[in-house]
Protein backbone atom coordinates (compact mmCIF):
# COMPACT_ATOMS: atom_id res chain seq x y z
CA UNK A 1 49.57 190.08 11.23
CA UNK A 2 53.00 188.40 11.73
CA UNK A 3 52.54 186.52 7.66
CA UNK A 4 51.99 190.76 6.82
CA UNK A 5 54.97 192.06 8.88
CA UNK A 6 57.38 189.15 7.30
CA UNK A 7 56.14 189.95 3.82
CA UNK A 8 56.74 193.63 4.18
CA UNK A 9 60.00 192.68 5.57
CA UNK A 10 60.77 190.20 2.84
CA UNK A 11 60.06 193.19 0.02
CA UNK A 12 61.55 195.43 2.11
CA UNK A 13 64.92 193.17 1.56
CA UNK A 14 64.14 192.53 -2.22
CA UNK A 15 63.85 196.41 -2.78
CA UNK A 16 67.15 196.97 -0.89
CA UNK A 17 69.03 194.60 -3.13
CA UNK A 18 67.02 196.01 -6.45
CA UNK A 19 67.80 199.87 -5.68
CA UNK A 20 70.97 201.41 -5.88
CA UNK A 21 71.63 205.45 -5.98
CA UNK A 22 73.86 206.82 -8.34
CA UNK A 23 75.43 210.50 -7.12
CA UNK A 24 75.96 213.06 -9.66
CA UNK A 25 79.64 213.14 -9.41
CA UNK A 26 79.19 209.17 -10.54
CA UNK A 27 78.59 207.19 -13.48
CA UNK A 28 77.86 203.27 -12.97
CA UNK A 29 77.92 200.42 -15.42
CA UNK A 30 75.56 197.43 -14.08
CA UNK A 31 77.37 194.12 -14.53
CA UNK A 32 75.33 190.69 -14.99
CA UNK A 33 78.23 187.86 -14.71
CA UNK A 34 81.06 190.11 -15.46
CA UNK A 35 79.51 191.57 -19.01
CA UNK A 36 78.15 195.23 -19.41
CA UNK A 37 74.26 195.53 -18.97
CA UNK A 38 73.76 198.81 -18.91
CA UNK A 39 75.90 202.26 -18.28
CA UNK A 40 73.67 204.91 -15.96
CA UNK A 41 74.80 208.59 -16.51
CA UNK A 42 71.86 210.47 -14.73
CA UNK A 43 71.51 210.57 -11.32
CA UNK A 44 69.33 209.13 -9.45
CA UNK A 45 67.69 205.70 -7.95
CA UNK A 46 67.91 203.62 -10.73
CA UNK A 47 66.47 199.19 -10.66
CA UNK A 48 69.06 196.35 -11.03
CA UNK A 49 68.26 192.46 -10.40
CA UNK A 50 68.86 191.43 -7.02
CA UNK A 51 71.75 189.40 -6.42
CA UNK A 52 72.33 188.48 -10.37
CA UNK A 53 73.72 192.12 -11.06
CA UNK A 54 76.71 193.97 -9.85
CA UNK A 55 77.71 197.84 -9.83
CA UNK A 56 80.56 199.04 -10.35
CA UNK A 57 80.72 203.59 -9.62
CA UNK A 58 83.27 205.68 -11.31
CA UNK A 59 84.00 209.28 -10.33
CA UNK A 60 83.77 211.31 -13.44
CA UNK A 61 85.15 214.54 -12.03
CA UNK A 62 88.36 215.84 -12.59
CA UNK A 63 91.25 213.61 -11.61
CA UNK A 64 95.24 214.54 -11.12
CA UNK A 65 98.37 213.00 -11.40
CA UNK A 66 100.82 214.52 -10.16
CA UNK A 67 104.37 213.11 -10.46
CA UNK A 68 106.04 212.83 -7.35
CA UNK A 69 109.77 212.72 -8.27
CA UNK A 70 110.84 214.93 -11.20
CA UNK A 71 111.60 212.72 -14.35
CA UNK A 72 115.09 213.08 -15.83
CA UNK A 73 115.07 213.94 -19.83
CA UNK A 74 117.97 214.55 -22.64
CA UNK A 75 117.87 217.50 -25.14
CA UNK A 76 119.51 217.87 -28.36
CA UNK A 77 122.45 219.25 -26.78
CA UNK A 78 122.72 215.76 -24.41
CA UNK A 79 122.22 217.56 -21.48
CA UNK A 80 119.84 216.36 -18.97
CA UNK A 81 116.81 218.20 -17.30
CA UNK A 82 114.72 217.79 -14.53
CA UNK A 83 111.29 218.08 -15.08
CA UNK A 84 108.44 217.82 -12.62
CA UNK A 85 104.78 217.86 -14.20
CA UNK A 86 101.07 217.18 -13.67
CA UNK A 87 98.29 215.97 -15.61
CA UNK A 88 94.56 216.65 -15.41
CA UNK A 89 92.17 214.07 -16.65
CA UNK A 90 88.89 212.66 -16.07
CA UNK A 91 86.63 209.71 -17.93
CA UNK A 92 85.02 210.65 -20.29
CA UNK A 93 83.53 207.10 -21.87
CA UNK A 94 82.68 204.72 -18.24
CA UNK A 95 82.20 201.45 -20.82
CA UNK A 96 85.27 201.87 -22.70
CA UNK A 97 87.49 202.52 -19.41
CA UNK A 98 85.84 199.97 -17.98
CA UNK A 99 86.72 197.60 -20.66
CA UNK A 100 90.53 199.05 -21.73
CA UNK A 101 91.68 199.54 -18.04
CA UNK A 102 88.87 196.81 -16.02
CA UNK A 103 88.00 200.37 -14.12
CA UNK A 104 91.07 200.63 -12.47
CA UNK A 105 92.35 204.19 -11.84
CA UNK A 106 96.03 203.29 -11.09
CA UNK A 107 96.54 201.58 -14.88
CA UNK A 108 94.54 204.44 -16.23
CA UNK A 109 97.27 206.87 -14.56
CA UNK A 110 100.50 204.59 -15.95
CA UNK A 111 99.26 204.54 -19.47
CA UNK A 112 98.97 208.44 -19.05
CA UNK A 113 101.93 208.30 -17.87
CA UNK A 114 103.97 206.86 -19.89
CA UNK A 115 102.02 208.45 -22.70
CA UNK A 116 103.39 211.80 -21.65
CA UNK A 117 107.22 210.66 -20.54
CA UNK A 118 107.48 209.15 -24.21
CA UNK A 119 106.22 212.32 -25.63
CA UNK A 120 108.34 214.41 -23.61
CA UNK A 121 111.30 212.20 -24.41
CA UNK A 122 111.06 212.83 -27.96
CA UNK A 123 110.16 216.78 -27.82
CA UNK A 124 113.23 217.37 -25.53
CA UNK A 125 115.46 215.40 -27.68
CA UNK A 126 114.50 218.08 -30.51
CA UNK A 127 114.91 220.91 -28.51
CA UNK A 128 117.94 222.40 -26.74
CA UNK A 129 118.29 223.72 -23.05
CA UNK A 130 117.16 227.40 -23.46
CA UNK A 131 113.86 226.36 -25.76
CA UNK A 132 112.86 223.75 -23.00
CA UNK A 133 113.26 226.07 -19.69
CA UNK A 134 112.18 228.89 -21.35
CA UNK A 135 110.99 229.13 -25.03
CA UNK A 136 108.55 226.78 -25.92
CA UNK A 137 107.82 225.28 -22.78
CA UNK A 138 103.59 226.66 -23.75
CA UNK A 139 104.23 225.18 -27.19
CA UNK A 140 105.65 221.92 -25.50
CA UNK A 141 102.58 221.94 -23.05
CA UNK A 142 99.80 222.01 -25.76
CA UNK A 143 101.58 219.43 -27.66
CA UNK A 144 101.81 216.73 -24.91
CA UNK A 145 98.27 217.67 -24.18
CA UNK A 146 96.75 216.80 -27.69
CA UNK A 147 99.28 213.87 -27.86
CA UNK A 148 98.28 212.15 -24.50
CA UNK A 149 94.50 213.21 -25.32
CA UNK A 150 94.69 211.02 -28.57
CA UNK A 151 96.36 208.51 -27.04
CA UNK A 152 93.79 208.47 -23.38
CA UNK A 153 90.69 208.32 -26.12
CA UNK A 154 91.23 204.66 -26.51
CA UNK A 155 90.70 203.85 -23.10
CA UNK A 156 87.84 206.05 -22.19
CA UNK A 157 89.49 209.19 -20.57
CA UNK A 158 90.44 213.09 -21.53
CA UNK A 159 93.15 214.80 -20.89
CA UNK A 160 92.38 218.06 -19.84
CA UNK A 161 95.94 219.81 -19.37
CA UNK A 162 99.31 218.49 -19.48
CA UNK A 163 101.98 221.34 -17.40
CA UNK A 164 105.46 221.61 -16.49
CA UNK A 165 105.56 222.72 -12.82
CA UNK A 166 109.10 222.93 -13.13
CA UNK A 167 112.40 222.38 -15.53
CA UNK A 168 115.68 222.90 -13.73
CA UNK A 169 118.89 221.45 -14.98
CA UNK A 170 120.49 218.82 -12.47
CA UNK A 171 122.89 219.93 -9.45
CA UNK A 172 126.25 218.72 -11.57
CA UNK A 173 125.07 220.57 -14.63
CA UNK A 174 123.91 223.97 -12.77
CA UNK A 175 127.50 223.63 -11.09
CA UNK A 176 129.13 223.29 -14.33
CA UNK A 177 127.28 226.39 -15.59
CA UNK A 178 127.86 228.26 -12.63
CA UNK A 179 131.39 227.93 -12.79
CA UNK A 180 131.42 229.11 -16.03
């Protein structure tokens, strides 16, 4: 009886350290010494070697960034404008963020980042005050989107919407205009 109880117990262990659940909000890539094994999509109780494997979960629903100081840009008329955005994205391929970014959210959100600032950058500069706050601002929008899109491909992730919460001018330049 006790060689039965410690072999239950000793599968018991074995199948705790060979099972792992995978939620449907997750993917998971199975690591064996750092290198991809497998990727698991479905959800579910899925095997992995005890102790030899790793898993590594990745939420694959949607994801925001959402800037928390407005970024300061130049149009073509050299004034500046304050513009305060946010970007929905989520991961689209887990093995190719996984490799690009090592998994790590806060890189993923930089490159997006910085993506869309350099975009911005350049469709301001092309564009004076009026278009920006209230002409294209849609047009501008759908651009960055498709821009940062291409761009978030390489490592994995979709861009799902690029907006412009707001675009105000800065306090000395609404003064100025004011006054005039």
């Amino acid at each position: 009886l006790p060689l039965v109880l410690a072999g239950a117990l000793f599968a018991l262990i074995v199948a705790s350290l060979a099972l792992f659940v995978v939620d449907q909000r997750q993917n998971a890539i199975v690591l064996r010494f750092g290198e991809i094994v497998k990727v698991v999509k479905e959800p579910g109780l899925t095997f992995k070697l005890p102790l030899i494997d790793n898993v590594r979960f990745f939420d694959v629903r949607v994801l925001t960034i959402d800037t928390p100081e407005p970024e300061r840009f130049l149009t073509s008329e050299k004034k500046n404008v304050l513009v305060d955005l946010f970007i929905k994205w989520r991961i689209h391929e887990v093995e190719k963020y996984y490799v690009s970014v090592s998994g790590d959210e806060m890189r993923a959100q930089t490159r997006l980042l910085q993506t869309i600032n350099d975009g911005l950058r350049a469709e301001f500069g092309n564009r004076t005050v009026h278009d920006v706050v209230s002409g294209e601002r849609d047009k501008i929008m759908e651009l960055m989107r498709q821009k940062a899109n291409e761009d978030a491909q390489k490592i994995g992730v979709e861009v799902l919407d690029v907006r412009l919460k707001r675009v105000d001018l800065p306090h000395e330049v609404s003064e100025s205009v004011y006054g005039r």
